[in-house]
C-alpha atoms as a PDB file:
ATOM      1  CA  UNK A   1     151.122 132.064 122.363  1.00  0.00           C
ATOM      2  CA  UNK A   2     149.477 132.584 118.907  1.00  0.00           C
ATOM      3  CA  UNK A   3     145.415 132.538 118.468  1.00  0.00           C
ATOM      4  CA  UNK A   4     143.911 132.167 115.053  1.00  0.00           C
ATOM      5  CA  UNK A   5     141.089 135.041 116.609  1.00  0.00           C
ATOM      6  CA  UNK A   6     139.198 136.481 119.364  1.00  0.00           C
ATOM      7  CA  UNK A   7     137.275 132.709 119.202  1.00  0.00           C
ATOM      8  CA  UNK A   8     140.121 130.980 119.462  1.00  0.00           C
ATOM      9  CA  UNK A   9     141.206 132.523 122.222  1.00  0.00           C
ATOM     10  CA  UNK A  10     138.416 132.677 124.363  1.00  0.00           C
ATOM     11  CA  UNK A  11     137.907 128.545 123.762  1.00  0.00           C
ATOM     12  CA  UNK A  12     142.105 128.771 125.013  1.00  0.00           C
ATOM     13  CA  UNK A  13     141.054 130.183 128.110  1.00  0.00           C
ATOM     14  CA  UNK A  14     138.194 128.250 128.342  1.00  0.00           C
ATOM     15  CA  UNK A  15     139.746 125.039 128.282  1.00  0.00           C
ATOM     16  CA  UNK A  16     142.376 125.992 130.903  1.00  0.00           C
ATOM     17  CA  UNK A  17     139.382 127.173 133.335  1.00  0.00           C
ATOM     18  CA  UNK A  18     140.557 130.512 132.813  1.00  0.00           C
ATOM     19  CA  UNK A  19     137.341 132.138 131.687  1.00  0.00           C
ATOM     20  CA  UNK A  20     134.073 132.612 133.383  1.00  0.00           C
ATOM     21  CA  UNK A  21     131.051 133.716 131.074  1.00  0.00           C
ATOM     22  CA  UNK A  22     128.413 135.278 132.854  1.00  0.00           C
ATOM     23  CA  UNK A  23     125.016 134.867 131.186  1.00  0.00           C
ATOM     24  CA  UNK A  24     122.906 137.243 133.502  1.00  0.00           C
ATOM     25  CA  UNK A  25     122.223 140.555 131.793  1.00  0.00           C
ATOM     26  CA  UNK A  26     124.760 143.102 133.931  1.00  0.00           C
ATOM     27  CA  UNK A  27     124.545 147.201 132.648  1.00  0.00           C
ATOM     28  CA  UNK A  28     128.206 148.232 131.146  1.00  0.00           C
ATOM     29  CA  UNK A  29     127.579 151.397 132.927  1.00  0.00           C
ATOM     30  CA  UNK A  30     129.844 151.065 136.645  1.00  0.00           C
ATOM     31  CA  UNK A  31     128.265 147.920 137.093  1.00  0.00           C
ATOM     32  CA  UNK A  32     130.267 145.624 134.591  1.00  0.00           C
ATOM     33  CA  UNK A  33     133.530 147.466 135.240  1.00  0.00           C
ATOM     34  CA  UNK A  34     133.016 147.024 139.185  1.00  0.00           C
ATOM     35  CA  UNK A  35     132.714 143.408 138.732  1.00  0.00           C
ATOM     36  CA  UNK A  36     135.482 142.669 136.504  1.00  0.00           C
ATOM     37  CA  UNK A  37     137.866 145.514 138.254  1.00  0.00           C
ATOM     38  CA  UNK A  38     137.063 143.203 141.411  1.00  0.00           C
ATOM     39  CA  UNK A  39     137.544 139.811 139.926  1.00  0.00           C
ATOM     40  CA  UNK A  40     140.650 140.582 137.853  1.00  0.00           C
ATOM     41  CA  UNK A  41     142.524 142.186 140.799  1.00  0.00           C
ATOM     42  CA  UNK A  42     142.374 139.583 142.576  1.00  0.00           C
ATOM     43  CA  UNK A  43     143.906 137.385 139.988  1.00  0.00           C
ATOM     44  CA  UNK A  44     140.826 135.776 138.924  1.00  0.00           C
ATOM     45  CA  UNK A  45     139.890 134.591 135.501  1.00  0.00           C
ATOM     46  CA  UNK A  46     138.767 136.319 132.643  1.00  0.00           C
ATOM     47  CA  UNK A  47     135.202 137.487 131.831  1.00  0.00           C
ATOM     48  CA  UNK A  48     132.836 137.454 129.135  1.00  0.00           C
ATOM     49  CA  UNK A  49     129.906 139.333 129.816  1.00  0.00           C
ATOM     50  CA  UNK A  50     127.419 137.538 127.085  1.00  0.00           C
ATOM     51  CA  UNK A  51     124.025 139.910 127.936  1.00  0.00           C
ATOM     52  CA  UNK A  52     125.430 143.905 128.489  1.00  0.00           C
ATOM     53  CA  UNK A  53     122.172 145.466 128.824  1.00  0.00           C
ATOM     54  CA  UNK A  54     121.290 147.505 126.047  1.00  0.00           C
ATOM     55  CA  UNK A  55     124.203 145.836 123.799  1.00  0.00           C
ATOM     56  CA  UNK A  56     124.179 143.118 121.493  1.00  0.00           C
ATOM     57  CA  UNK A  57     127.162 142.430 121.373  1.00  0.00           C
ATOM     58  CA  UNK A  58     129.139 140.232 124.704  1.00  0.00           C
ATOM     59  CA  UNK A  59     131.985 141.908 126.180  1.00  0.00           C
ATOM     60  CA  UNK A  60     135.270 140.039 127.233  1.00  0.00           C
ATOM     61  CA  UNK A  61     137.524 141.646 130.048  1.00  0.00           C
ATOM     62  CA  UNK A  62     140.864 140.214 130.720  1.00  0.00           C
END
């Protein structure tokens, strides 16, 4: 499948409940990789991490 960008396909997996955004701030240090190591082995969707503490900018693991 093609995606215009990164927005496009987040709002892809959005729309095919594929994606869960977690809004709670969660440190990128063990803590963020624990989570998504956990979710995404056991075939769950994708996430996007929108508050990494100390980071601006949201994270997407898939």
């Amino acid at each position: 499948m093609h995606y215009r960008d990164l927005r496009d396909f987040i709002a892809q997996l959005e729309s095919r409940g594929e994606l869960r955004r977690i809004s709670a701030p969660v440190s990128p240090h063990l803590e963020m990789t624990a989570l998504a190591d956990r979710v995404l082995r056991s075939g769950g969707p994708a996430l996007l991490f929108e508050n990494p503490t100390g980071h601006r900018m949201p994270v997407l693991a898939n």
